[in-house]
N, C-alpha and C. Protein backbone atom coordinates (compact mmCIF):
# COMPACT_ATOMS: atom_id res chain seq x y z
N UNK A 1 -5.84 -82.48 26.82
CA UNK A 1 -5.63 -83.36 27.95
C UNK A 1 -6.24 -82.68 29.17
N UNK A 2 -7.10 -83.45 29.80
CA UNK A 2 -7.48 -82.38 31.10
C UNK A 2 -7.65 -83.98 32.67
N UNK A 3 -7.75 -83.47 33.47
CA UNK A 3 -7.68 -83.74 34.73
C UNK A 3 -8.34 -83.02 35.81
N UNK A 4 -9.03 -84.38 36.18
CA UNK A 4 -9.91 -83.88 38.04
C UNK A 4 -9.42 -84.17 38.94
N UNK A 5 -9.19 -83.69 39.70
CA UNK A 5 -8.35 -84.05 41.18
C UNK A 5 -10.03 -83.54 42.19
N UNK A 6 -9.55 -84.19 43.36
CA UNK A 6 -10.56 -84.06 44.51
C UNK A 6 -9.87 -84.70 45.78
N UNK A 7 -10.36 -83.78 46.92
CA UNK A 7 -9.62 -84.39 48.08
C UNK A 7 -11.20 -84.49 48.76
N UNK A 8 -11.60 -85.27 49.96
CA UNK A 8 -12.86 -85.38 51.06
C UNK A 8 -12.52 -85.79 52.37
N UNK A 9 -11.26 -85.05 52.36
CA UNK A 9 -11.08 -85.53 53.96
C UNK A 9 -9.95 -84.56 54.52
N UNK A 10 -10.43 -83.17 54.20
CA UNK A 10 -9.68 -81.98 54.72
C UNK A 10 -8.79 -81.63 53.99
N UNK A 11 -7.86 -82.15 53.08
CA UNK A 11 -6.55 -81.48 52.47
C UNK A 11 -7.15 -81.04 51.23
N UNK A 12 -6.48 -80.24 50.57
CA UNK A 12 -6.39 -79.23 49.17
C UNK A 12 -5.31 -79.53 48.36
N UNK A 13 -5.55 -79.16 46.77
CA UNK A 13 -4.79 -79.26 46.20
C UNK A 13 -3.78 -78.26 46.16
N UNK A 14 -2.09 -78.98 46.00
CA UNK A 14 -1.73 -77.42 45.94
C UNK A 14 -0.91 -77.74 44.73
N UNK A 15 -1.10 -78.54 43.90
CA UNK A 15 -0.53 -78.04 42.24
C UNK A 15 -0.60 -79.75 41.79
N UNK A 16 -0.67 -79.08 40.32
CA UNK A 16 -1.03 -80.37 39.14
C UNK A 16 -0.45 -80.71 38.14
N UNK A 17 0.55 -81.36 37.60
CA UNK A 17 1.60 -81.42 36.35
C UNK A 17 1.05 -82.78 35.86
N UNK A 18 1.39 -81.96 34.31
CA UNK A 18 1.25 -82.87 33.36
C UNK A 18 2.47 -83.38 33.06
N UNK A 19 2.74 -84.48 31.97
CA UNK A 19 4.67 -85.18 32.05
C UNK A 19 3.85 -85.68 30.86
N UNK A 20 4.20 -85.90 29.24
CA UNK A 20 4.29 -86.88 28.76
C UNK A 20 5.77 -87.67 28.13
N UNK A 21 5.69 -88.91 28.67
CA UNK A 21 6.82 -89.69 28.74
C UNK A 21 7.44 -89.59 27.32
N UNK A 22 7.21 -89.47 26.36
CA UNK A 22 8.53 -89.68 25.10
C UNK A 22 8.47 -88.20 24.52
N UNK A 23 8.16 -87.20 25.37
CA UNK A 23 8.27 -85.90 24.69
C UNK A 23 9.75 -85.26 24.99
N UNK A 24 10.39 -84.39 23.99
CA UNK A 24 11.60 -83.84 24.84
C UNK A 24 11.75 -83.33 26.11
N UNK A 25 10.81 -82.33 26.64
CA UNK A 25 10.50 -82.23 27.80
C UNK A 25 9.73 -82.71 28.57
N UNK A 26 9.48 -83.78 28.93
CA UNK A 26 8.69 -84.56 29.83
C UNK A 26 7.44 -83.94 30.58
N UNK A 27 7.91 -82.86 31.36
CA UNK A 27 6.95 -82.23 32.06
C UNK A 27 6.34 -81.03 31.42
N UNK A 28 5.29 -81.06 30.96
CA UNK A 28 4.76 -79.97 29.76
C UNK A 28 3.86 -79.02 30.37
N UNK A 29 3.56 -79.37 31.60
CA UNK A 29 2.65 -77.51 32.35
C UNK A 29 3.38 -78.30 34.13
N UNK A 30 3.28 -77.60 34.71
CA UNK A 30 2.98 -77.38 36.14
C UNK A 30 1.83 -76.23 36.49
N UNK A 31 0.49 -76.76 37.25
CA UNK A 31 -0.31 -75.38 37.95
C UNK A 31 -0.11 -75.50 39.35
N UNK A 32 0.16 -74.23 39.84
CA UNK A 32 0.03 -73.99 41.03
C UNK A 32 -1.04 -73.67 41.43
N UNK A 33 -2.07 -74.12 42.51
CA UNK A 33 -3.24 -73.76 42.32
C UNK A 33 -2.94 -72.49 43.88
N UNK A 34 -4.24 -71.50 43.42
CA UNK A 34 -4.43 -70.61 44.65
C UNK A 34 -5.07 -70.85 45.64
N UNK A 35 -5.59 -70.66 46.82
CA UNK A 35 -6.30 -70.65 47.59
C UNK A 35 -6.46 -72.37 48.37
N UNK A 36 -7.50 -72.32 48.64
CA UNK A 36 -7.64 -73.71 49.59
C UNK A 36 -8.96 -74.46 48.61
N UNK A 37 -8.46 -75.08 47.46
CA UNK A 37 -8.88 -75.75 46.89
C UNK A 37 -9.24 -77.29 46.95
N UNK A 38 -10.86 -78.28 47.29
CA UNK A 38 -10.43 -79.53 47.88
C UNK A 38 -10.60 -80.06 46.37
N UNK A 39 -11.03 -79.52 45.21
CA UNK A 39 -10.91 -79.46 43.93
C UNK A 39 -10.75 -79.12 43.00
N UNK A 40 -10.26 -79.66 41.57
CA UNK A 40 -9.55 -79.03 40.69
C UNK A 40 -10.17 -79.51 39.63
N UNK A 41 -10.51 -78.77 38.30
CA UNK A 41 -10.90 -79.32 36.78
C UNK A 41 -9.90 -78.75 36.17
N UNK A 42 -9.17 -78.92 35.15
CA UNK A 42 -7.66 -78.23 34.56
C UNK A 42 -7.72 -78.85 33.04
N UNK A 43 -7.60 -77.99 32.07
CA UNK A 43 -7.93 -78.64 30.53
C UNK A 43 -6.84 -78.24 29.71
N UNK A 44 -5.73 -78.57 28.74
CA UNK A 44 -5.39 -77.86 28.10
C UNK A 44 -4.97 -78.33 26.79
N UNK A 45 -4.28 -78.08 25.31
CA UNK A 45 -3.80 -78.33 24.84
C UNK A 45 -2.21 -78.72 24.41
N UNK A 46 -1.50 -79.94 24.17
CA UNK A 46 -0.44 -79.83 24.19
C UNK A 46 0.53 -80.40 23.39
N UNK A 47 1.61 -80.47 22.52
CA UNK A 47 2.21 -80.85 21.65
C UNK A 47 2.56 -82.56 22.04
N UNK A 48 1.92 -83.06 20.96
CA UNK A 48 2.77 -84.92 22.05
C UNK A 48 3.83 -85.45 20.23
N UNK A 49 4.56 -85.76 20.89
CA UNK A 49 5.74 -86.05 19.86
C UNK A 49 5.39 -86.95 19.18
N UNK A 50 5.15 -88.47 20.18
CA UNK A 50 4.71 -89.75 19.34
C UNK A 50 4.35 -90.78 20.55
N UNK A 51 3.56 -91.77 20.22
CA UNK A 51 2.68 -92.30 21.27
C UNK A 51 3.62 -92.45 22.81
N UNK A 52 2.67 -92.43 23.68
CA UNK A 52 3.35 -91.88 24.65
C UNK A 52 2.56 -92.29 26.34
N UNK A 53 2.59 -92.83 27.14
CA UNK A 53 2.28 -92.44 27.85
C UNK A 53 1.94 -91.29 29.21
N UNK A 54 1.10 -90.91 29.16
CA UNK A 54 0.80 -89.41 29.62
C UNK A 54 0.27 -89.80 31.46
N UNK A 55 0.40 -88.15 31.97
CA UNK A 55 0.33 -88.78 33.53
C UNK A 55 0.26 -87.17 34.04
N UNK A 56 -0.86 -87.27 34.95
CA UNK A 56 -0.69 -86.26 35.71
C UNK A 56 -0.35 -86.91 37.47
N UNK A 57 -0.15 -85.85 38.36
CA UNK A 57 0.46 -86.02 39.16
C UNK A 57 -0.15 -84.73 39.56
N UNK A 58 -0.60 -84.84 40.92
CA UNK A 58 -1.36 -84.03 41.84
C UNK A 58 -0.67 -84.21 43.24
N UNK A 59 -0.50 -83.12 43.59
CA UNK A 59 0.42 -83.05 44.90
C UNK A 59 -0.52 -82.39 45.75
N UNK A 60 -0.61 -82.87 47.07
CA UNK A 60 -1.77 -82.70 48.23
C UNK A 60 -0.94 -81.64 49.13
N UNK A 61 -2.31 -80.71 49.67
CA UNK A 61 -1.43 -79.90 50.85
C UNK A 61 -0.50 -80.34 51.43
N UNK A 62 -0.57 -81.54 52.10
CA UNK A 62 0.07 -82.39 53.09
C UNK A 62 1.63 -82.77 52.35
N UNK A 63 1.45 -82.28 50.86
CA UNK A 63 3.06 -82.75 49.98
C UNK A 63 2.90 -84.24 49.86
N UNK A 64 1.85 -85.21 49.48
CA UNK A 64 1.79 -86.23 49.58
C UNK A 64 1.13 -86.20 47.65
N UNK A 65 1.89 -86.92 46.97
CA UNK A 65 1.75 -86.99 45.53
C UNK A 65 0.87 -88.59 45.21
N UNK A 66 0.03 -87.56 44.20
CA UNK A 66 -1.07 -88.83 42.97
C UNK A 66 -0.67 -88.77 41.88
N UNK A 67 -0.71 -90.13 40.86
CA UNK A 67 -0.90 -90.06 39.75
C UNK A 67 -1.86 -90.94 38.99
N UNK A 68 -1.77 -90.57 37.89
CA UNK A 68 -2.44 -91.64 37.44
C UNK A 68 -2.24 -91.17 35.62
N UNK A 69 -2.21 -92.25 35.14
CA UNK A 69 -1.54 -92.13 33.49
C UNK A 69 -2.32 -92.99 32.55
N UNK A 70 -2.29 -92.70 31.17
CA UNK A 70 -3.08 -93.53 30.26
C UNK A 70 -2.19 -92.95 28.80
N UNK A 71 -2.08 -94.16 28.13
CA UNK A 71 -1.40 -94.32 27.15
C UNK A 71 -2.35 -93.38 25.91
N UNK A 72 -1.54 -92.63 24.91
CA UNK A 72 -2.21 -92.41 23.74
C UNK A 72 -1.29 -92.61 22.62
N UNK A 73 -1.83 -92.58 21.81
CA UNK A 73 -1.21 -92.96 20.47
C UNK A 73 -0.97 -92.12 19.25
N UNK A 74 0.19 -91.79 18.67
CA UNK A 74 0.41 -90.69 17.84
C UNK A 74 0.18 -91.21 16.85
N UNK A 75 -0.37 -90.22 15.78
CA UNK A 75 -1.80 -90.46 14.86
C UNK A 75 -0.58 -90.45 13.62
N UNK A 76 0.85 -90.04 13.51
CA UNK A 76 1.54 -90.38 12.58
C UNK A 76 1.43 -89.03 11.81
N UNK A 77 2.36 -88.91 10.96
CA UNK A 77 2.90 -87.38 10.48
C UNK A 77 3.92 -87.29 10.99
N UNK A 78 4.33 -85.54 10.49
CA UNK A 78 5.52 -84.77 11.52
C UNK A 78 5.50 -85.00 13.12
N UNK A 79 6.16 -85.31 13.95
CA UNK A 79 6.82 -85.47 14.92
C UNK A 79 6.23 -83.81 15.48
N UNK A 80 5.35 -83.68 16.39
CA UNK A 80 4.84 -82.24 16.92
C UNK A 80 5.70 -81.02 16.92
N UNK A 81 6.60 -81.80 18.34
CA UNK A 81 7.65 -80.79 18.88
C UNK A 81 8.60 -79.83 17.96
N UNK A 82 8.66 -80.88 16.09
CA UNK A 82 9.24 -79.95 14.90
C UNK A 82 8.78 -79.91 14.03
N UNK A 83 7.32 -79.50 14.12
CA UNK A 83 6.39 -78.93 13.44
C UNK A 83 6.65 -77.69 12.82
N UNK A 84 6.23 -77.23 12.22
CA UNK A 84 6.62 -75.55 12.22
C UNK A 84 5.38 -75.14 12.09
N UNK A 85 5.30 -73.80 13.06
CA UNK A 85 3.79 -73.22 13.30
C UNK A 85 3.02 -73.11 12.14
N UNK A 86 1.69 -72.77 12.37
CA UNK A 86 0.53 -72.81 11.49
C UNK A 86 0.52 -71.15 11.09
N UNK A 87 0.14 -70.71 9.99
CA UNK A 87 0.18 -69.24 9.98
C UNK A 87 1.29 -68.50 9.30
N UNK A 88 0.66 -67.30 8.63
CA UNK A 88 1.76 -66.72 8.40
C UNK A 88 2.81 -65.92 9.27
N UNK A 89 4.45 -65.79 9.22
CA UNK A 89 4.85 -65.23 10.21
C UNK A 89 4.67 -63.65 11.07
N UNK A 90 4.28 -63.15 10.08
CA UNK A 90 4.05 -61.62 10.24
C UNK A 90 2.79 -61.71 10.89
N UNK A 91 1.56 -62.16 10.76
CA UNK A 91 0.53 -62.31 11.31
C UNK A 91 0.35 -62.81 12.94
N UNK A 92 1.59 -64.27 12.68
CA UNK A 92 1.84 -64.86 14.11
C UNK A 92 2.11 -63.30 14.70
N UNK A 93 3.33 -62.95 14.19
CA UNK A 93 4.42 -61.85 15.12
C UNK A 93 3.12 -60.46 16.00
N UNK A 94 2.27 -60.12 14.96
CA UNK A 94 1.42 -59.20 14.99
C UNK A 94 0.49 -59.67 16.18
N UNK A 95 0.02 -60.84 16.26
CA UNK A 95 -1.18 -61.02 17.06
C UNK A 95 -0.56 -61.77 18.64
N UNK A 96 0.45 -61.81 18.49
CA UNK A 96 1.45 -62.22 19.47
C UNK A 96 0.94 -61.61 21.30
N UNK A 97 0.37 -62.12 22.33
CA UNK A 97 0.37 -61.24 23.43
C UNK A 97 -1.65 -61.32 23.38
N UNK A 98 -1.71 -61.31 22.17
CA UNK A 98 -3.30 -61.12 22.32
C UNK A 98 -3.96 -62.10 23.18
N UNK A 99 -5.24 -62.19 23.72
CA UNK A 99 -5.71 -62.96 25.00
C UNK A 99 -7.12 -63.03 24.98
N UNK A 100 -8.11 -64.15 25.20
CA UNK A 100 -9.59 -63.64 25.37
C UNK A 100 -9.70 -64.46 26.61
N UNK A 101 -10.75 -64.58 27.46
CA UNK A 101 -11.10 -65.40 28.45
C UNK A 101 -12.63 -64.78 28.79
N UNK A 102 -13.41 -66.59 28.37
CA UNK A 102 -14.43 -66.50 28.58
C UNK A 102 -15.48 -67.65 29.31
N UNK A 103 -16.48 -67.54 30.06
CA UNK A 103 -16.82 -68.73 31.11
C UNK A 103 -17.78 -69.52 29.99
N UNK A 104 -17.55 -70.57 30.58
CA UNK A 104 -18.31 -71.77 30.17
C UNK A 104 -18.89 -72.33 31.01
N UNK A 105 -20.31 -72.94 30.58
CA UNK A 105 -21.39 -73.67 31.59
C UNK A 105 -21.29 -74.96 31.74
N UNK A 106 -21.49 -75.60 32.92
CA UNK A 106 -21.41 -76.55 33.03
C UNK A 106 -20.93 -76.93 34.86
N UNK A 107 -20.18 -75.85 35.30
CA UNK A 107 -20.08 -75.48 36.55
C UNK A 107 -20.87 -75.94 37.38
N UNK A 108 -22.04 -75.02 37.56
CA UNK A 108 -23.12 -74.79 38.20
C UNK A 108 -23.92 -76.18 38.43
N UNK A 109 -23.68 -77.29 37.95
CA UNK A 109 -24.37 -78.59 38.36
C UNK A 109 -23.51 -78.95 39.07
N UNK A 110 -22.30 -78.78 39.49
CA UNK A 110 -21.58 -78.97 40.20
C UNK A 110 -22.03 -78.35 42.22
N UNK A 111 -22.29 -76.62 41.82
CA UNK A 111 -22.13 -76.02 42.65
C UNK A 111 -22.32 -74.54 41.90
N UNK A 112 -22.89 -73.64 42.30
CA UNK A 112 -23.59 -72.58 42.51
C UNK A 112 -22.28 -71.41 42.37
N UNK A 113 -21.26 -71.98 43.35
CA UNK A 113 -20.63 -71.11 43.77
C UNK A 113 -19.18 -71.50 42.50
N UNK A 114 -19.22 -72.34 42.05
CA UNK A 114 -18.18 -73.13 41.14
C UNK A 114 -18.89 -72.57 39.77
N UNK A 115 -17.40 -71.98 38.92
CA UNK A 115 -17.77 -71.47 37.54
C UNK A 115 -16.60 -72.23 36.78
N UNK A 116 -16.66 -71.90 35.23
CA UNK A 116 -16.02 -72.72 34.41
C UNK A 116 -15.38 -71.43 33.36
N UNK A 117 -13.81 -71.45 33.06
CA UNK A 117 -13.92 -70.10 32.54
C UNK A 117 -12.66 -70.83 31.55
N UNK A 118 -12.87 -70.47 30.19
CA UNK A 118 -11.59 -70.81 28.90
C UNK A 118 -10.67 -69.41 28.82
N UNK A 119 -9.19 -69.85 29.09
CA UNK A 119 -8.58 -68.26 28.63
C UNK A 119 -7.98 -69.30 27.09
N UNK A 120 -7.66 -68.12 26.34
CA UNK A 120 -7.29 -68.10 25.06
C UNK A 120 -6.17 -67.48 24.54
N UNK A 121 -4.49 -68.14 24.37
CA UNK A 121 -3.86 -67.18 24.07
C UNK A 121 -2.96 -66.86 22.89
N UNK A 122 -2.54 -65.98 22.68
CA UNK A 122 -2.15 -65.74 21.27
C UNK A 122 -0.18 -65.84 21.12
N UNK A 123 0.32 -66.70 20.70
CA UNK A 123 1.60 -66.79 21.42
C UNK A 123 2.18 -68.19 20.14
N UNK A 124 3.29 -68.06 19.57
CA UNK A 124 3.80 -69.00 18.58
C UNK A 124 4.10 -70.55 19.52
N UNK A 125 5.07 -69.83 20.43
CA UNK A 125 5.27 -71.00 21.41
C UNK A 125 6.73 -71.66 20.78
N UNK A 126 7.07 -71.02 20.03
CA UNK A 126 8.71 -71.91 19.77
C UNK A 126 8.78 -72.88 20.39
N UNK A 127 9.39 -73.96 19.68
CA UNK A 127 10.44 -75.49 20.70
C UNK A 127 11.72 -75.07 19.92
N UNK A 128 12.21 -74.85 19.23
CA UNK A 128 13.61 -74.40 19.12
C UNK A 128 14.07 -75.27 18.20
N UNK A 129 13.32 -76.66 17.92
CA UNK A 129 14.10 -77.62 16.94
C UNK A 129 13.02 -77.73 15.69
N UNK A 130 12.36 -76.23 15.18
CA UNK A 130 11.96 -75.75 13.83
C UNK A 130 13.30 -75.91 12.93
N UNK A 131 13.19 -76.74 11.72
CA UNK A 131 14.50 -75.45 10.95
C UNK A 131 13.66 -75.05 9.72
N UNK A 132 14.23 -73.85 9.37
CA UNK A 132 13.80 -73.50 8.36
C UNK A 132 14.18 -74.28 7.09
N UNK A 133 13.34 -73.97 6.20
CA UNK A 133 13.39 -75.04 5.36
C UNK A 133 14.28 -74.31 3.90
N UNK A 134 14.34 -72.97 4.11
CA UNK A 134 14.95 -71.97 3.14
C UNK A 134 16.72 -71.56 3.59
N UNK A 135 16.85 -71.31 4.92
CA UNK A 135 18.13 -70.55 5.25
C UNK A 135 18.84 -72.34 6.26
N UNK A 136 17.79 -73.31 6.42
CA UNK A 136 18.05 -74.46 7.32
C UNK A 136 19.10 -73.92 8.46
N UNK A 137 18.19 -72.94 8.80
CA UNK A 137 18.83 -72.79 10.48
C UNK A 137 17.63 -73.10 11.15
N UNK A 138 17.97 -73.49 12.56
CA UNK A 138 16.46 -73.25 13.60
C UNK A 138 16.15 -72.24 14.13
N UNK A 139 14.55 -72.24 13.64
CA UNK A 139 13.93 -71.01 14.78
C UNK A 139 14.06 -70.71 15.68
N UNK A 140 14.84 -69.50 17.07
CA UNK A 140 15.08 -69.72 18.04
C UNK A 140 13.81 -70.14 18.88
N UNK A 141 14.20 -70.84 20.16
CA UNK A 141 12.92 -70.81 20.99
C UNK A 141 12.20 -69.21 21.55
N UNK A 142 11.09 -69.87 21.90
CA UNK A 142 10.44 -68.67 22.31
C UNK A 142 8.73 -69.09 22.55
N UNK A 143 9.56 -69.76 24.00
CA UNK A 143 7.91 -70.37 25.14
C UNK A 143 7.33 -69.40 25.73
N UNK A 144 6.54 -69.83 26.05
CA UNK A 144 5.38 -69.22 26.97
C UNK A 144 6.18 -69.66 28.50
N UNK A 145 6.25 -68.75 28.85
CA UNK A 145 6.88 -69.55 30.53
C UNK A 145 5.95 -69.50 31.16
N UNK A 146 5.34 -68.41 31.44
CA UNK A 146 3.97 -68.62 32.48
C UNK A 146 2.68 -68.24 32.34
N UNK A 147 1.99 -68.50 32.41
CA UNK A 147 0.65 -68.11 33.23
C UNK A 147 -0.10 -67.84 34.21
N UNK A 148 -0.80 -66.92 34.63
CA UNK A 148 -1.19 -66.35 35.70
C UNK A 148 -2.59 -65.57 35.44
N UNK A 149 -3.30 -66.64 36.37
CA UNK A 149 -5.20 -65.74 36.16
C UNK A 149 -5.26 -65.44 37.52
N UNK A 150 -5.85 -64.26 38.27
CA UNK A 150 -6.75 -63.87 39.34
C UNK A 150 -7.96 -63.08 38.85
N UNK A 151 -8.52 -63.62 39.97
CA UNK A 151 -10.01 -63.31 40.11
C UNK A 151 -9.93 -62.23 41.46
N UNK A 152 -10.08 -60.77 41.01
CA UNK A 152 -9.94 -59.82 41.92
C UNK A 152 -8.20 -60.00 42.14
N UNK A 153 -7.96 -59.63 43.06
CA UNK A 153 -6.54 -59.74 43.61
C UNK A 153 -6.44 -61.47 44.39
N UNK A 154 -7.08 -62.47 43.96
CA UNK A 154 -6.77 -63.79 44.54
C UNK A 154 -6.55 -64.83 43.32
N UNK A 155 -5.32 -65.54 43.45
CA UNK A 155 -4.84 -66.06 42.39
C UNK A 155 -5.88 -67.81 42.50
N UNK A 156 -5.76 -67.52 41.02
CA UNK A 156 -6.64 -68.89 41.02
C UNK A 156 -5.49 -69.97 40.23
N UNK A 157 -4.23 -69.73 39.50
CA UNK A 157 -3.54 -70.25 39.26
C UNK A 157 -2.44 -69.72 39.16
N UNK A 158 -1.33 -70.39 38.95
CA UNK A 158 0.14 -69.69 38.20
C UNK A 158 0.82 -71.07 37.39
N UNK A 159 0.71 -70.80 35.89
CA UNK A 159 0.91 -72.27 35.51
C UNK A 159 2.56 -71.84 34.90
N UNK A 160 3.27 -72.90 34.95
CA UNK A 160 4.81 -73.11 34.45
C UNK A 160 4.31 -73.35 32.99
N UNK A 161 4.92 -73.35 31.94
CA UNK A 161 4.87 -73.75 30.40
C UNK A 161 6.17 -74.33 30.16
N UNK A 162 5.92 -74.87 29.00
CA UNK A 162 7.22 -75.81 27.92
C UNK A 162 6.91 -75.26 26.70
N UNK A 163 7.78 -76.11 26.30
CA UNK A 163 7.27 -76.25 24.64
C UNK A 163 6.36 -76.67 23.97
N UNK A 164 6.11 -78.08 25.13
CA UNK A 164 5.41 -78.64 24.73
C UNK A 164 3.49 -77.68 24.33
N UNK A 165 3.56 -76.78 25.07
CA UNK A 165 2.19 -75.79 24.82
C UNK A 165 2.04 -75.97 23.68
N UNK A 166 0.91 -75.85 22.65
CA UNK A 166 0.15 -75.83 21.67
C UNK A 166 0.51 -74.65 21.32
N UNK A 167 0.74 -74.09 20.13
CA UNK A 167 0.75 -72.84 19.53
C UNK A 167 -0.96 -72.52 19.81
N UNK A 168 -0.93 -70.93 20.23
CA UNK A 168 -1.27 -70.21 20.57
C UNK A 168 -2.28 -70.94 21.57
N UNK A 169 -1.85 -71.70 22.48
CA UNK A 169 -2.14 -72.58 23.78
C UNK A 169 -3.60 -72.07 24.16
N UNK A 170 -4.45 -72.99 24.57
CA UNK A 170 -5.76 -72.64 25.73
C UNK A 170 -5.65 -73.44 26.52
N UNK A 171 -6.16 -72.76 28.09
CA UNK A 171 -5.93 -73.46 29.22
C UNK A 171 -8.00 -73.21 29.62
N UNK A 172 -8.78 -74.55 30.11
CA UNK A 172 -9.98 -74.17 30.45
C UNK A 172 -9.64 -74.88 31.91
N UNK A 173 -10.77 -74.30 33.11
CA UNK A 173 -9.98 -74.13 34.40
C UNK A 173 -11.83 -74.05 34.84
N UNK A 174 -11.78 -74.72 36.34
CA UNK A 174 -12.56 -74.09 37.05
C UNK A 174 -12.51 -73.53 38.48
N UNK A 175 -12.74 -72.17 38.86
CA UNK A 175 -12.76 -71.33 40.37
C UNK A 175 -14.01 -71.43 40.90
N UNK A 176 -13.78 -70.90 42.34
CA UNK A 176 -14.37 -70.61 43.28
C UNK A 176 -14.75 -69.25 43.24
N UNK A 177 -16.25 -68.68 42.97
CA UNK A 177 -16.54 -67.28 42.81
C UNK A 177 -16.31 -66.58 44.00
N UNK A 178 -15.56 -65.81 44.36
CA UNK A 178 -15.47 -64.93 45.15
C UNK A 178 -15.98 -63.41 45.64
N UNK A 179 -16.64 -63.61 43.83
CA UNK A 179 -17.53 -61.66 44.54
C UNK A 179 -17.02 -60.76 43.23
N UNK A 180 -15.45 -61.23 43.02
CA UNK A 180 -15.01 -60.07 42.34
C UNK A 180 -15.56 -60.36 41.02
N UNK A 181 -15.19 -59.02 40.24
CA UNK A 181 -16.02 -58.96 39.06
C UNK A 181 -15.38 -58.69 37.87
N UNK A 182 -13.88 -58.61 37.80
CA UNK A 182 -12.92 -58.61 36.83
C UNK A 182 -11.92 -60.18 37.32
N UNK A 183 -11.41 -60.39 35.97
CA UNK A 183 -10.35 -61.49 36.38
C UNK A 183 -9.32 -61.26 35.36
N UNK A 184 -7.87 -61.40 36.03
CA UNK A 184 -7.15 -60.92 35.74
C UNK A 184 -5.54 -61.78 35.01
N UNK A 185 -5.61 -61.83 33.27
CA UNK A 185 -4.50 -63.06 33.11
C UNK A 185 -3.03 -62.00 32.51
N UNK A 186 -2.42 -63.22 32.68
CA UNK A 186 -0.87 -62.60 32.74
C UNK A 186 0.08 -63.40 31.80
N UNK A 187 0.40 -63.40 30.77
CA UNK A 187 1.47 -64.02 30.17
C UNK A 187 2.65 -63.74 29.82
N UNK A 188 3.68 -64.51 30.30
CA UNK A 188 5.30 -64.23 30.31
C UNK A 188 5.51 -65.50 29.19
N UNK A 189 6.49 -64.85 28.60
CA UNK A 189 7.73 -65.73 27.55
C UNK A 189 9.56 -65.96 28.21
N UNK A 190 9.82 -66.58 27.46
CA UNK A 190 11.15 -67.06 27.45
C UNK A 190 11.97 -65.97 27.20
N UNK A 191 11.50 -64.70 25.99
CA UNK A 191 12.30 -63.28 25.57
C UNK A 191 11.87 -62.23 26.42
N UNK A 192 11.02 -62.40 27.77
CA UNK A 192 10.89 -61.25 28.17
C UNK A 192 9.71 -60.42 28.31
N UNK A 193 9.08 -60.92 27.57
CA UNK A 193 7.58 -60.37 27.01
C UNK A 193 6.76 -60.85 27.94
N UNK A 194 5.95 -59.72 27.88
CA UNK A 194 5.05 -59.73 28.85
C UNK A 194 3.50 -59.34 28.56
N UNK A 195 2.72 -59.72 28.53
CA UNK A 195 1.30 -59.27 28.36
C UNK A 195 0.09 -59.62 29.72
N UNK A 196 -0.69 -58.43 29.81
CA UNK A 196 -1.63 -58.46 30.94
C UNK A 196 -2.45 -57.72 30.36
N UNK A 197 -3.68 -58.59 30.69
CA UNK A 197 -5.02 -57.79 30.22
C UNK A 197 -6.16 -58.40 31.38
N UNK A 198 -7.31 -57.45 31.67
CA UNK A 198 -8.52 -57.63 32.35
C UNK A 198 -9.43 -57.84 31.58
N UNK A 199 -10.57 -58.79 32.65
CA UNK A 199 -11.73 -59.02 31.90
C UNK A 199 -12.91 -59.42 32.95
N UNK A 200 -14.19 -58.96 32.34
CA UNK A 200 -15.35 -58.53 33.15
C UNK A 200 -16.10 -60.82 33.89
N UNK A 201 -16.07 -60.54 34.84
CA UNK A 201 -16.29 -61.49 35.58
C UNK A 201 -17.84 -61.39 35.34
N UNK A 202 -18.63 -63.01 35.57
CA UNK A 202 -20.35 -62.75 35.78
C UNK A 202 -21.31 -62.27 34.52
N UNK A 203 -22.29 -61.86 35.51
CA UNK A 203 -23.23 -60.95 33.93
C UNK A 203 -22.81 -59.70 33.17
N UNK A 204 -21.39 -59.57 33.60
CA UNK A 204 -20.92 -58.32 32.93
C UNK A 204 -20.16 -59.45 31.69
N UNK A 205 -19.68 -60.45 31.50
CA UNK A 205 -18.96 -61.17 30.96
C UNK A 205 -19.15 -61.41 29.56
């Protein structure tokens, strides 16, 4: 699911939520965006239960809210949200925290100064209403709560998570180049966990 926002008459964005209507949790990311942004590209993957109407909602400097929504349709199967992850568990558990982030083209017809960058993360993403199919208890939860990329020491986002996140979730995003030459992501969970890793900005990339 991804979304463009744009302002042309002085105000910035200052954050972007996704909501799909028949999911348990309704609101499935919030981004906070950094800086004085009059635009936004925001991409991600996300668990949808069953057809649904979907909607983002863009809130203007000024605190003055957009939306706009479009129906999709669940393709039938298991019900997402009690899916049970893909993978073996020991493997999930092992690669857990891991992270890549890398730019993508397409920017630059935009603007020179505008880049396009995919982070990648490694994370089960629990919703809590798994059961096992051997001991039929449920898996406890265990979300992704946040996200957090800067570029140098200037934040280009801080995103809220659900459940609704995709096992082992990607978020693709586009910034404003600033100079610096590392960028910097951050992932928090629901247990505590924490992972931070750097990565080379530009032609070092």
């Amino acid at each position: 699911i991804s979304a463009t926002a744009a302002f042309k008459d002085g105000r910035t964005v200052k954050s972007v939520s996704f909501l799909i209507d028949e999911n348990p949790t309704p609101v499935v990311a919030v981004f906070h965006m950094g800086g004085a942004r009059d635009s936004v590209w925001l991409k991600s993957n996300f668990r949808v239960d069953r057809q649904s109407d979907v909607r983002a909602i863009v809130e203007a400097s000024d605190g003055k809210l957009y939306m706009v929504s479009q129906l999709i349709k669940f393709a039938g199967g298991q019900s997402s949200c009690s899916a049970p992850p893909a993978g073996d568990p020991a493997e999930i558990a092992a690669n857990m925290g891991k992270m890549n982030l890398s730019e993508l083209p397409g920017a630059e017809k935009v603007s020179s100064a505008t880049a396009r960058a995919r982070v990648d993360l490694n994370h089960p993403n629990h919703t809590g209403m798994v059961m096992d199919q051997i001991t039929l208890l449920y898996t406890p939860m265990k979300m992704v709560s946040e996200v957090t990329v800067r570029q140098g020491e200037a934040e280009i986002f801080r995103a809220e998570g659900s459940i609704a996140l995709s096992q082992n979730p990607m978020i693709e995003f586009d910034y404003n180049r600033n100079g610096a030459d590392t960028a910097v992501v951050t992932m928090k969970d629901t247990d505590g966990g924490s992972w931070t890793k750097t990565f080379p900005l530009g032609p070092k990339s």
